[in-house]
C-alpha atoms as a PDB file:
ATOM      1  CA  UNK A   1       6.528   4.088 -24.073  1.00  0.00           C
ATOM      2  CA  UNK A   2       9.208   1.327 -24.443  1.00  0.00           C
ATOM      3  CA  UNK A   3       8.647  -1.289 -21.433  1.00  0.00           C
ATOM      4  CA  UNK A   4      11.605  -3.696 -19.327  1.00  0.00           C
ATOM      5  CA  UNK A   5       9.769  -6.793 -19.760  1.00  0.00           C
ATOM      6  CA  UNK A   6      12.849  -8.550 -17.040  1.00  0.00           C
ATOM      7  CA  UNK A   7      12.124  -5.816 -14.415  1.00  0.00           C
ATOM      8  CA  UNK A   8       8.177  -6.232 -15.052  1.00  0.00           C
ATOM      9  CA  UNK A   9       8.761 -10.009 -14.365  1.00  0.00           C
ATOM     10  CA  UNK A  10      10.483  -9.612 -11.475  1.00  0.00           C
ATOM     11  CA  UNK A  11       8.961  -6.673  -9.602  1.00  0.00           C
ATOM     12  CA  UNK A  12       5.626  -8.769 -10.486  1.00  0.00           C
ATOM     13  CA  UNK A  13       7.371 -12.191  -8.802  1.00  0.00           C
ATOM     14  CA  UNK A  14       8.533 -10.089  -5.597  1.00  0.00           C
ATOM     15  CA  UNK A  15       4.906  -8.955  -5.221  1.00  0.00           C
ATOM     16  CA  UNK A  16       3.733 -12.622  -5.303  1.00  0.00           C
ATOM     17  CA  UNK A  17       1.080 -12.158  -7.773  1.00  0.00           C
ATOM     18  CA  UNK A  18       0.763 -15.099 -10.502  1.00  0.00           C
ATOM     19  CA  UNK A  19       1.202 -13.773 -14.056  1.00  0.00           C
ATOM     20  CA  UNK A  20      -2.899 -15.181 -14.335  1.00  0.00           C
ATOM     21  CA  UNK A  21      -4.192 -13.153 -11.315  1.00  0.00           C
ATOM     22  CA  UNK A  22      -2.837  -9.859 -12.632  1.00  0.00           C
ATOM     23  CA  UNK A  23      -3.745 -10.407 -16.558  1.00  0.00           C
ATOM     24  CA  UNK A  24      -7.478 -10.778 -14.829  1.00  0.00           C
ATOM     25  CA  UNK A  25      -6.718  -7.713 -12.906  1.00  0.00           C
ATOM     26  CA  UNK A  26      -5.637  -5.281 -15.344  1.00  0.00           C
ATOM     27  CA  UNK A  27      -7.932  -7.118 -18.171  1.00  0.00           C
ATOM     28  CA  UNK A  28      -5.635  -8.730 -20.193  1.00  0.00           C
ATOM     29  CA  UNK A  29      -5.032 -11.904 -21.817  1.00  0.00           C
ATOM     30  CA  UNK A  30      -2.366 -14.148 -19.481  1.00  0.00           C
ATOM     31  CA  UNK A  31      -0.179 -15.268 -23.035  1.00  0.00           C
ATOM     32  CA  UNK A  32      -0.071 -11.817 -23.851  1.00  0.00           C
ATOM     33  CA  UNK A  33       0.906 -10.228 -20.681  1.00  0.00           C
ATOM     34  CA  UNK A  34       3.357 -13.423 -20.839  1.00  0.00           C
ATOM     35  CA  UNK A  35       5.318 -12.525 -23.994  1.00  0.00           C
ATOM     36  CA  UNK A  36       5.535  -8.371 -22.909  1.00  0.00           C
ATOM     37  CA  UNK A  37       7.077  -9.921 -19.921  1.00  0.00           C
ATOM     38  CA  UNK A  38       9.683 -11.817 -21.654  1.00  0.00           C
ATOM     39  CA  UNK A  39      10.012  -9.332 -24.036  1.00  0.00           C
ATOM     40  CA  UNK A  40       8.889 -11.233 -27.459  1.00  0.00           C
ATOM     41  CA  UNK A  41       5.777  -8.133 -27.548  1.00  0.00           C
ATOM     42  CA  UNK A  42       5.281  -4.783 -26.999  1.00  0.00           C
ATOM     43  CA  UNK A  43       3.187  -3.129 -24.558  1.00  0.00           C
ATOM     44  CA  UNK A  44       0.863  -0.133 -25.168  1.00  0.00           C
ATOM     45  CA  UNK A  45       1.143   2.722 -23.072  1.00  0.00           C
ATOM     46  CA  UNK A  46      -1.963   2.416 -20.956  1.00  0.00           C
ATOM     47  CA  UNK A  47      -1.385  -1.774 -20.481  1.00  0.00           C
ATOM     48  CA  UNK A  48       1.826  -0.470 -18.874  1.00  0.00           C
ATOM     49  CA  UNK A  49       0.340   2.033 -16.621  1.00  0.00           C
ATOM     50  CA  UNK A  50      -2.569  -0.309 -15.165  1.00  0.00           C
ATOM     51  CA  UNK A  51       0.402  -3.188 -14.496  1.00  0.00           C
ATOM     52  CA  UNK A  52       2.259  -0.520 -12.647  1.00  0.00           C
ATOM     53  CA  UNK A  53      -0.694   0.964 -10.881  1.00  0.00           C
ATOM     54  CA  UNK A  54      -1.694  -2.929  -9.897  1.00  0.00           C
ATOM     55  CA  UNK A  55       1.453  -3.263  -7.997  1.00  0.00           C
ATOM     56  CA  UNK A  56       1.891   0.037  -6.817  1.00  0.00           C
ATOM     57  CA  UNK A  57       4.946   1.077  -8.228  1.00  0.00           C
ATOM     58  CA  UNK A  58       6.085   4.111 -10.342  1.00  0.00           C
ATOM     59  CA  UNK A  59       5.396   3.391 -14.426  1.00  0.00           C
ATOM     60  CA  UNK A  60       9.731   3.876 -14.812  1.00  0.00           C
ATOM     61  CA  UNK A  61      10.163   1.122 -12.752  1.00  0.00           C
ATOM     62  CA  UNK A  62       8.699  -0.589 -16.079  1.00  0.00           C
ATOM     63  CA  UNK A  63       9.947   1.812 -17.979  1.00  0.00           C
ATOM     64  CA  UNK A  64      13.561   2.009 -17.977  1.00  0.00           C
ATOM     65  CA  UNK A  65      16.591  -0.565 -18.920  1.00  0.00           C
ATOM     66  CA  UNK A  66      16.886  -1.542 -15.249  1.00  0.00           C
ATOM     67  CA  UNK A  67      18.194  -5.155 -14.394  1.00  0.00           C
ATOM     68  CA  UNK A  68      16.162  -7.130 -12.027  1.00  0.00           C
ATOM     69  CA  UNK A  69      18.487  -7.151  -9.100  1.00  0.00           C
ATOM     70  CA  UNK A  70      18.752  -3.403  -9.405  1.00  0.00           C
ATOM     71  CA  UNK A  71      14.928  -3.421  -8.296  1.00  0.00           C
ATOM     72  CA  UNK A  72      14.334  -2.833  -4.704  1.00  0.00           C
ATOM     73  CA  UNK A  73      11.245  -3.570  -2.583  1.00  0.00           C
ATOM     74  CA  UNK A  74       8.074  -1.392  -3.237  1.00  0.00           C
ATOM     75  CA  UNK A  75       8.159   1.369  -1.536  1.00  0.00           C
ATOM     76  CA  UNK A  76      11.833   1.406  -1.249  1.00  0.00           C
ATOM     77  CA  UNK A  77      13.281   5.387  -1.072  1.00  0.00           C
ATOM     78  CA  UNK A  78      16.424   3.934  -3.599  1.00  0.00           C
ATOM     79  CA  UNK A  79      13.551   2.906  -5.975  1.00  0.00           C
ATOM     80  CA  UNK A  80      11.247   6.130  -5.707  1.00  0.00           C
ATOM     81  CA  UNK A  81      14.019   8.083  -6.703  1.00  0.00           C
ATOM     82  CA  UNK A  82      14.350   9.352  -9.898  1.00  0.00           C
ATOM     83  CA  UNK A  83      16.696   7.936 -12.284  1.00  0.00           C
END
């Protein structure tokens, strides 16, 4: 499953969670979940689906080549939609 590391960033930012707090949370290291944010490493599949899950969005919010103004609030009927 190929991963927008710029939407992950920012969806993660507009939930107000530091990058630290949700590596503990979803049990992985903070450089890591660093460089799959800024795109310098991949992601495996279930990585992806607990960072999702932790911020309660749908995995193709993550998923997808979306920029990260074209990400609306969670819970947002334009974002639940599918693309």
């Amino acid at each position: 499953m190929r991963h927008n590391g710029a939407a992950m960033k920012a969806i993660r930012q507009k939930c107000g969670i530091p990058l630290r707090r949700l590596a503990q949370d979803i049990g992985v290291d903070p450089g890591y979940l660093s460089r799959v944010e800024n795109g310098q490493r991949g992601a495996g599949d279930e990585t992806l689906h607990r960072y999702a899950d932790r911020l309660d969005v749908p995995i193709e919010a993550i998923t997808h080549e979306e920029t990260p103004r074209d990400q609306d609030e969670p819970g947002s009927p334009r974002r639940d939609q599918p693309h």
